[in-house]
Protein backbone atom coordinates (compact mmCIF):
# COMPACT_ATOMS: atom_id res chain seq x y z
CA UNK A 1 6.49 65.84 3.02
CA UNK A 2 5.99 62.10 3.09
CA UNK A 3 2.56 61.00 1.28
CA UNK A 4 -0.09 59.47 4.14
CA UNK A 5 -1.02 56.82 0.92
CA UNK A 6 2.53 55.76 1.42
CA UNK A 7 3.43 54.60 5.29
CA UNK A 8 5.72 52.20 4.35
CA UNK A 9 8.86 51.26 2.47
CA UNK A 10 7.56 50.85 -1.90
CA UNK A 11 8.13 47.37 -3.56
CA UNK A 12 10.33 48.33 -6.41
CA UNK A 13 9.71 45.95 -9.76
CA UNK A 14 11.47 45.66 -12.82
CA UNK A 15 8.97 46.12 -15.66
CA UNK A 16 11.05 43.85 -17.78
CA UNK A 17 11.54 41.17 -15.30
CA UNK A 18 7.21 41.57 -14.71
CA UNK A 19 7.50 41.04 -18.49
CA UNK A 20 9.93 37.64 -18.68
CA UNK A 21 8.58 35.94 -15.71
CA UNK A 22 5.38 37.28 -14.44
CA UNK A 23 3.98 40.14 -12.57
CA UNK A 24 3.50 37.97 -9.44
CA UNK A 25 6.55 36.02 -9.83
CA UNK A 26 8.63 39.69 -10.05
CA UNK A 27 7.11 40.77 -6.52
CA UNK A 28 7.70 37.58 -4.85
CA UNK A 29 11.42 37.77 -5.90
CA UNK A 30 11.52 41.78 -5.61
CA UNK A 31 10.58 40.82 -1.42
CA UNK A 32 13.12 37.53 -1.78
CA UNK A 33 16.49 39.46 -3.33
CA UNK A 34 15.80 42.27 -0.96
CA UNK A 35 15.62 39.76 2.42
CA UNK A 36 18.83 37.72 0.66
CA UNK A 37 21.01 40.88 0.37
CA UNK A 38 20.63 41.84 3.95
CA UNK A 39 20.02 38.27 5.42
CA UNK A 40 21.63 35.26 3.70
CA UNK A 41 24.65 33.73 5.22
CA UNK A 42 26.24 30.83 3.57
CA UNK A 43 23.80 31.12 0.60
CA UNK A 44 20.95 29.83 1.85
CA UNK A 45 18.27 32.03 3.54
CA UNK A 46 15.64 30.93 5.72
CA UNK A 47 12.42 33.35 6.19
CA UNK A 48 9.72 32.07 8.32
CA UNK A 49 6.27 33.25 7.50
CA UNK A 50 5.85 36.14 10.03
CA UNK A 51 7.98 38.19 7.65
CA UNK A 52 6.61 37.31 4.36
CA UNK A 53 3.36 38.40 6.12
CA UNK A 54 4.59 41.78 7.12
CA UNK A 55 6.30 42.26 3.17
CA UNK A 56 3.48 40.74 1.59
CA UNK A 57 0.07 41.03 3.38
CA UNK A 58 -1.57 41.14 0.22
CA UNK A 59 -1.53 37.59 -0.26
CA UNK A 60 -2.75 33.87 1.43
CA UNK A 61 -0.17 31.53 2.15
CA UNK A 62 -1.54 29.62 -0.50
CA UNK A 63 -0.36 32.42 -3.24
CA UNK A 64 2.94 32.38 -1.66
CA UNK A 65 3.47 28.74 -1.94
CA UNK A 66 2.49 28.76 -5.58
CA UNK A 67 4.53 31.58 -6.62
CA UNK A 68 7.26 30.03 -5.09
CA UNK A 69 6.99 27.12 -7.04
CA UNK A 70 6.69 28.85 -10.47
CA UNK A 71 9.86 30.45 -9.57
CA UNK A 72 11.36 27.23 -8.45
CA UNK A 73 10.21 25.70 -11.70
CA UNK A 74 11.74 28.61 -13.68
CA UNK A 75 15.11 27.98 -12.21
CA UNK A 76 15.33 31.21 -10.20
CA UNK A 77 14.86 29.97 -7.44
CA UNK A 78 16.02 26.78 -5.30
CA UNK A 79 14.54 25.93 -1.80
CA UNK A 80 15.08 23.13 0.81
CA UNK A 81 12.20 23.71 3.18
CA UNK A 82 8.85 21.67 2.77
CA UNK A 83 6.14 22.86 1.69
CA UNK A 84 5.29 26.56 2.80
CA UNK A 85 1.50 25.51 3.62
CA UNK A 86 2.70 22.93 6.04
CA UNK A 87 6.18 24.30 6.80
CA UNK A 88 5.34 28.19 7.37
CA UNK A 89 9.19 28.81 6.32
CA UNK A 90 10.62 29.55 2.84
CA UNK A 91 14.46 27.90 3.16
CA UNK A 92 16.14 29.69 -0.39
CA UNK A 93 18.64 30.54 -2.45
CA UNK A 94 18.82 32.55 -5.62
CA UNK A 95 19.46 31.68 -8.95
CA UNK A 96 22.03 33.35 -11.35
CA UNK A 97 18.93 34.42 -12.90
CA UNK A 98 17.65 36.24 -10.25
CA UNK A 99 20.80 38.33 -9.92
CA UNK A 100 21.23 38.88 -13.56
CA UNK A 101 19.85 42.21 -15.48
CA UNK A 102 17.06 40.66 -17.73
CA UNK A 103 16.73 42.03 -21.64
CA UNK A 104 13.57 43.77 -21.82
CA UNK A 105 11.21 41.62 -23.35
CA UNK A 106 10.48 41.89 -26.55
CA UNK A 107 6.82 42.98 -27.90
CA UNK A 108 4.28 40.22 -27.90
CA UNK A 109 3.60 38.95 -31.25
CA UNK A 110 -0.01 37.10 -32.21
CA UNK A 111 -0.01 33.92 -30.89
CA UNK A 112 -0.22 30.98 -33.79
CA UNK A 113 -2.32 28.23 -32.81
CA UNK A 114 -1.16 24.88 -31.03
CA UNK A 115 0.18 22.61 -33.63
CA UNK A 116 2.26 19.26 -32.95
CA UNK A 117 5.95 19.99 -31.65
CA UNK A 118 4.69 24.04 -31.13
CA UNK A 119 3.99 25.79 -27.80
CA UNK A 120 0.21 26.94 -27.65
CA UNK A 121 -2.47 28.83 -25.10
CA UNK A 122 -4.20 27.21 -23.07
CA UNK A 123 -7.81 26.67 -24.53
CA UNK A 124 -10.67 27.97 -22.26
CA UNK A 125 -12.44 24.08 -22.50
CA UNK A 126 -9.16 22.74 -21.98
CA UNK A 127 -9.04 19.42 -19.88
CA UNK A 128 -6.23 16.95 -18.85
CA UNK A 129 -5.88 13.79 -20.92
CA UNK A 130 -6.65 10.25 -19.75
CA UNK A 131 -3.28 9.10 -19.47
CA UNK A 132 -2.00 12.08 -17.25
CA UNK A 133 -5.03 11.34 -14.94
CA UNK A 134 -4.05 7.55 -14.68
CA UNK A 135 -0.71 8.78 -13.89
CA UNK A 136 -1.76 11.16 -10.98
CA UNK A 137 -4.02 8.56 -9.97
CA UNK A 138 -0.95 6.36 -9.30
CA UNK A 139 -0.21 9.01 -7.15
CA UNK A 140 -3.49 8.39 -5.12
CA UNK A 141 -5.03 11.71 -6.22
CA UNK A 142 -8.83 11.52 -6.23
CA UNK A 143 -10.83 12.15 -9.61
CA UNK A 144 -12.71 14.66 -7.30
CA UNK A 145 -9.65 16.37 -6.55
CA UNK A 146 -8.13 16.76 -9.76
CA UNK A 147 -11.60 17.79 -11.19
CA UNK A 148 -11.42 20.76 -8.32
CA UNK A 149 -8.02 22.21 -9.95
CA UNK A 150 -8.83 22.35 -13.38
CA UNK A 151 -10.54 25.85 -13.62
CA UNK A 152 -8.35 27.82 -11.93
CA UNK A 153 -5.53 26.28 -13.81
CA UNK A 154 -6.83 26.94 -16.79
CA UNK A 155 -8.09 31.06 -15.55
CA UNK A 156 -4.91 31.70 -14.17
CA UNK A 157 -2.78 30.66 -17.50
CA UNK A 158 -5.02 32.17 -19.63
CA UNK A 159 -4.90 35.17 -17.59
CA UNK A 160 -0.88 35.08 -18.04
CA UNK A 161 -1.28 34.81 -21.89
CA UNK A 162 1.75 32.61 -22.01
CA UNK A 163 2.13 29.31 -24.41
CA UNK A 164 3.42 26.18 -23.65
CA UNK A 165 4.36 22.71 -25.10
CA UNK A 166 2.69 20.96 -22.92
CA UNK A 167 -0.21 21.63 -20.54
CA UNK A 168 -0.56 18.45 -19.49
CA UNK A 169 2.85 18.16 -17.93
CA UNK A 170 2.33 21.35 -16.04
CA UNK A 171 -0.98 20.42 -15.20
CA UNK A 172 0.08 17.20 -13.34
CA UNK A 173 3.35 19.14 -11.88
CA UNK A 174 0.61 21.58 -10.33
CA UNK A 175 -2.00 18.72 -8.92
CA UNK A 176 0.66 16.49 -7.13
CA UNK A 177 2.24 19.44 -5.80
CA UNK A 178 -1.28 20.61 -4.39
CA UNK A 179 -2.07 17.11 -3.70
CA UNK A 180 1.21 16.81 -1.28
CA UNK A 181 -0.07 20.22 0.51
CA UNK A 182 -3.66 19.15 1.09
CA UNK A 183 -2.21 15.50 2.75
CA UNK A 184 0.21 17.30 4.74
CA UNK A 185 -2.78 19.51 5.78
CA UNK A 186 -5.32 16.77 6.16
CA UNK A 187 -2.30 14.49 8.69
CA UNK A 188 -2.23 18.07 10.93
CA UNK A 189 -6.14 17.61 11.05
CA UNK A 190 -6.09 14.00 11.84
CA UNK A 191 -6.06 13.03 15.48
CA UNK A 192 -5.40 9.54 17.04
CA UNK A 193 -7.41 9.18 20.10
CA UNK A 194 -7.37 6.19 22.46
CA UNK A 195 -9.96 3.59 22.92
CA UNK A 196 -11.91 5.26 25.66
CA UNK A 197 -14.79 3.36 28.38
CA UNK A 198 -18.28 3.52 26.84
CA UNK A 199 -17.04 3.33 23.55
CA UNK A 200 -19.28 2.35 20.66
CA UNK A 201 -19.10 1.62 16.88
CA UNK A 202 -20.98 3.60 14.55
CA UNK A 203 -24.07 2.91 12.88
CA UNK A 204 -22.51 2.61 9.47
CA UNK A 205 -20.31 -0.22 11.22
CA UNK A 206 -23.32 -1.36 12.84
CA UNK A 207 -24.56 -1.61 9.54
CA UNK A 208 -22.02 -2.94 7.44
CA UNK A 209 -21.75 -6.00 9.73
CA UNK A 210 -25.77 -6.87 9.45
CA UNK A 211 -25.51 -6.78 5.97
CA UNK A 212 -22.04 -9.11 6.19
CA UNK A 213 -24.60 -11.31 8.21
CA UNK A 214 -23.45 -10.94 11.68
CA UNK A 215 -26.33 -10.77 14.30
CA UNK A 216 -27.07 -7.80 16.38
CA UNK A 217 -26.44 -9.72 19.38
CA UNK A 218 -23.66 -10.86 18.61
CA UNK A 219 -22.33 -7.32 17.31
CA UNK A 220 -23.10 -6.23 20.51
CA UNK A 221 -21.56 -8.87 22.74
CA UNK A 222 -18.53 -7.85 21.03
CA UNK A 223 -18.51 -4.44 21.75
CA UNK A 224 -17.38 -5.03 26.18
CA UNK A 225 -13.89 -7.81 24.72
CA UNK A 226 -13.44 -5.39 21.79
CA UNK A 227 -12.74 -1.89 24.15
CA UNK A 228 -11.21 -3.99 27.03
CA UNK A 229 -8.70 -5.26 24.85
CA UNK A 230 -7.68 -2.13 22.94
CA UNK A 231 -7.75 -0.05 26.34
CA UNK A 232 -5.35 -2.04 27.55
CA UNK A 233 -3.16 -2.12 24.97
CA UNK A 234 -3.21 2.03 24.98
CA UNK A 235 -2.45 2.43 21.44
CA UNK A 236 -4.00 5.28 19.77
CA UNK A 237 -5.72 5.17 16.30
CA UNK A 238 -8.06 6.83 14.11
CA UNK A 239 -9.93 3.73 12.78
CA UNK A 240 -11.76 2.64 15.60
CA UNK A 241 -14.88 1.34 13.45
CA UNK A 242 -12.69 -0.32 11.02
CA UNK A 243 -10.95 -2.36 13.76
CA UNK A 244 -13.91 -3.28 14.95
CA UNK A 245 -15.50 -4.37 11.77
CA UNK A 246 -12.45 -6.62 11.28
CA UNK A 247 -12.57 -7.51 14.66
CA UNK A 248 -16.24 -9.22 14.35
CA UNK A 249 -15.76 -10.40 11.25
CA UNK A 250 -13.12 -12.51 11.77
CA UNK A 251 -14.93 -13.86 15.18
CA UNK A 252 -18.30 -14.21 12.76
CA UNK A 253 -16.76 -16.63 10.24
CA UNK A 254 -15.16 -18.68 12.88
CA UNK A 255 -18.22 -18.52 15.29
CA UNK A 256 -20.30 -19.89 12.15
CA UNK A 257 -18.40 -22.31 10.54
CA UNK A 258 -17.70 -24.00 13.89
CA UNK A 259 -20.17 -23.42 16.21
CA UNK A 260 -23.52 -22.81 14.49
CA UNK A 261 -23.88 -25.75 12.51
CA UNK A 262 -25.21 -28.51 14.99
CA UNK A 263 -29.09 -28.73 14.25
CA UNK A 264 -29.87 -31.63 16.81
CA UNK A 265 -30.93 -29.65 19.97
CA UNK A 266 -29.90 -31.92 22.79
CA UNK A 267 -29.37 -31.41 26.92
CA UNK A 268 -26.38 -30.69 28.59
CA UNK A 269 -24.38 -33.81 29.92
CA UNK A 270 -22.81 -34.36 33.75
CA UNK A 271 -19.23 -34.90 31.72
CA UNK A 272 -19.92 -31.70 29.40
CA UNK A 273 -16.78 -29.94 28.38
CA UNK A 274 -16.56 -26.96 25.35
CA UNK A 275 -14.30 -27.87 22.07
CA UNK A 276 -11.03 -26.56 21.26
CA UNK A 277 -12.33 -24.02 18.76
CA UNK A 278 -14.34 -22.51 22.17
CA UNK A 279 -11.09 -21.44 23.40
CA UNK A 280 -9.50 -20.60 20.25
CA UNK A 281 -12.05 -17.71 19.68
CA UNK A 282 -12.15 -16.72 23.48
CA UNK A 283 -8.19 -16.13 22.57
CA UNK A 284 -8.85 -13.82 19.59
CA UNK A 285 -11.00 -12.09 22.44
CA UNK A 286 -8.23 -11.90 24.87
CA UNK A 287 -10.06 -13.90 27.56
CA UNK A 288 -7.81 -15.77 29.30
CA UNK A 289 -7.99 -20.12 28.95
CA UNK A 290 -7.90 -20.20 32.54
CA UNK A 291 -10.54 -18.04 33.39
CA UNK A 292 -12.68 -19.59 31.06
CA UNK A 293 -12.06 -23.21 32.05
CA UNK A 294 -13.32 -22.28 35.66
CA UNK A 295 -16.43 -21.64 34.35
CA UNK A 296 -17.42 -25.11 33.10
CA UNK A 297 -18.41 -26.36 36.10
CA UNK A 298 -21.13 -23.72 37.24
CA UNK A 299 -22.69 -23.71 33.46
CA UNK A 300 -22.77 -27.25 33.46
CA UNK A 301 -24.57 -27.62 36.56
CA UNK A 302 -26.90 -24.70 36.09
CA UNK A 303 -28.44 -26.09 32.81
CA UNK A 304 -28.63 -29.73 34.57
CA UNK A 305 -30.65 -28.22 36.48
CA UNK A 306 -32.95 -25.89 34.06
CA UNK A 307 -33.25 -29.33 31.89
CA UNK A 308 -33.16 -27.31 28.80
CA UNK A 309 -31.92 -28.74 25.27
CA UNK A 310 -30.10 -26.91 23.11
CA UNK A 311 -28.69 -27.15 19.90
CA UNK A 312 -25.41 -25.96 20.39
CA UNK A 313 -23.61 -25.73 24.30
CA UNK A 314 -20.68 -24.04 22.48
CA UNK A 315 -22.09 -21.31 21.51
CA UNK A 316 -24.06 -20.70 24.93
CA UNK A 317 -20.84 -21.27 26.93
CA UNK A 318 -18.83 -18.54 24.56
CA UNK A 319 -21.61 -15.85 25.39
CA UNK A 320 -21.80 -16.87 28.65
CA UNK A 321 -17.69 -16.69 29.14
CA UNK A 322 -17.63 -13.17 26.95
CA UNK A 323 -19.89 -11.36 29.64
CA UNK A 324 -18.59 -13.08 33.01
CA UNK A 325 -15.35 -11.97 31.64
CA UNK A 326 -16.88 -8.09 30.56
CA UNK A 327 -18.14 -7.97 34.24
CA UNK A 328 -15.15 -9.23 35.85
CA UNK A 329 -13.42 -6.25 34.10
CA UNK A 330 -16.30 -3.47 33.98
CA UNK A 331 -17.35 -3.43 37.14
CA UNK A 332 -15.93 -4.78 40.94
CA UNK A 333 -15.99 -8.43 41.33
CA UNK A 334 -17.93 -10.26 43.75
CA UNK A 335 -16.69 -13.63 43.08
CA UNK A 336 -18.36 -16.85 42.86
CA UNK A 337 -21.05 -16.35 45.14
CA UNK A 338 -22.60 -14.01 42.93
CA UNK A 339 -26.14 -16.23 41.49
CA UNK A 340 -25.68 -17.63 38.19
CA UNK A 341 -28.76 -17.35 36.89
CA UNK A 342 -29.32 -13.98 37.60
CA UNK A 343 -25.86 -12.95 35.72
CA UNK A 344 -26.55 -15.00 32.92
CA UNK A 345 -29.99 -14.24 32.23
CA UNK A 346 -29.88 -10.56 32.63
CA UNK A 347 -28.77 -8.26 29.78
CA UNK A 348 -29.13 -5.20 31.20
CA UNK A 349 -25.08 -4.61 30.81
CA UNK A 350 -25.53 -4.40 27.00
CA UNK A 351 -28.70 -1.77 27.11
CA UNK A 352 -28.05 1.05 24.93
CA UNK A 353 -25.28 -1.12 22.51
């Protein structure tokens, strides 16, 4: 009569294998040797993680990578598959160890304390040294990070009872090994999206270029060129408000050191024509020259006419040129006919930026 505590096949452990190399580390490789006997061909073994489930449903994916790795670092086992968290396969071989009977282990004798050159536990206050964290910070491993490890590193060896040389070196084995896991994770999480119509930076952008001194204005008057441009060019990203910070910053430090220093407000002239650096920034913009040549005449005779002064036609003919050129693009041109003033004058395409 078959036990109903028992519906399926037992795991069958060697208590002096548990002994050597771990309780954990002995059922992981119980499951492994059993799937390599029947399985392997040409040595190598790969067992995606469907099975492992159905032999092991006892443990997270998580547990199975890290055993894994214990036995990889014990030399019992060898894989060529990437990480099991990302990967969802275990690629393996066995060992000689693995296939070998093990001597049962030998009674535990009271651990002496950790001296120089002698293996030690690991203390319950124990924490990493300053020269393995500079090391793993090479690595690009965030203090945060590394902080987050440290206490079940140090339960989970003092739960094994086992000594060591050195913790540290296990310690930063264990991190960068997590540390590859959680990237590969985070990159599955990450999406690039494209730049999409209505598209607007963030207030932390927002923010970031007021206090770098850009106006609001002209943060938003750079919003229309800055979408146009990338939708066109289809590329996908992730950083949208980055590129965009960079984006007005570099148009910021031109736009002031060339067009925002003439204090002597003066009218428009018959013969008026913008400088160079006018067309140089309408290029970073991706405006074309040519479009924004044909506007020189209708500016110039429209402020003629209003008999205004002004202390810098530049930088009136760049705004001017950055929204004919949004509305050429944004919405369905009507062509010349279209009254300058009212364009000009009304703002109502940048409500809500």
């Amino acid at each position: 009569m078959v036990s109903s505590l028992l519906p399926e096949k037992p795991l069958v452990i060697s208590p002096s294998l548990a002994a050597t190399i771990g309780l954990e580390e002995a059922v992981l490789l119980a499951v492994l040797h059993e799937l390599f006997v029947h399985r392997a061909q040409g040595g190598w073994l790969a067992v995606d993680s469907t099975i492992l489930q159905d032999f092991l449903p006892f443990w997270q994916p998580q547990d199975v990578q890290r055993i894994a790795a214990n036995l990889c670092d014990k030399g019992i086992l060898h894989l060529r598959s990437a990480p099991y968290l990302s990967s969802g396969v275990l690629d393996f071989n066995l060992g000689d160890d693995a296939r070998l009977p093990t001597a049962p282990a030998k009674p535990r004798a009271a651990k002496a304390p950790l001296v120089a050159g002698r293996a030690g536990l690991i203390a319950p206050t124990w924490q990493p040294d300053t020269e393995m964290l500079r090391q793993l910070a090479q690595f690009g491993v965030t203090p945060e990070f590394i902080q987050q490890q440290i206490p079940e590193f140090v339960r989970y060896w003092r739960d094994r009872g086992e000594a060591h040389h050195s913790w540290d070196g296990r310690f930063q084995k264990h991190v960068q090994r997590l540390w590859r896991d959680h990237e590969l994770h985070g990159a599955k999480l990450r999406q690039n999206t494209g730049m999409v119509e209505g598209w607007q930076p963030g207030p932390d952008a927002i923010e970031i270029l007021e206090r770098a001194g850009a106006s609001r204005e002209f943060i938003h008057d750079s919003v229309p060129e800055f979408v146009l441009y990338w939708r066109e060019r289809g590329e996908l990203s992730t950083t949208w408000d980055s590129k965009f910070i960079q984006h007005v910053r570099r148009q910021w430090a031109i736009f002031t050191a060339k067009l925002a220093n003439d204090p002597t407000p003066r009218p428009i002239t018959a013969d008026w024509q913008p400088s160079l650096d006018v067309y140089d920034i309408l290029q970073m913009a991706a405006i074309d020259e040519t479009f924004a040549r044909a506007q020189v005449s209708e500016f110039v005779l429209y402020w003629l006419d209003s008999k205004q002064v002004h202390s810098s036609w530049n930088s009136k003919f760049l705004h001017h040129v950055k929204y004919r050129w949004a509305r050429r693009h944004q919405q369905p041109w009507q062509g010349e006919t279209d009254g300058f003033i009212q364009k000009y004058t009304d703002r109502s395409w940048a409500d809500g930026l």
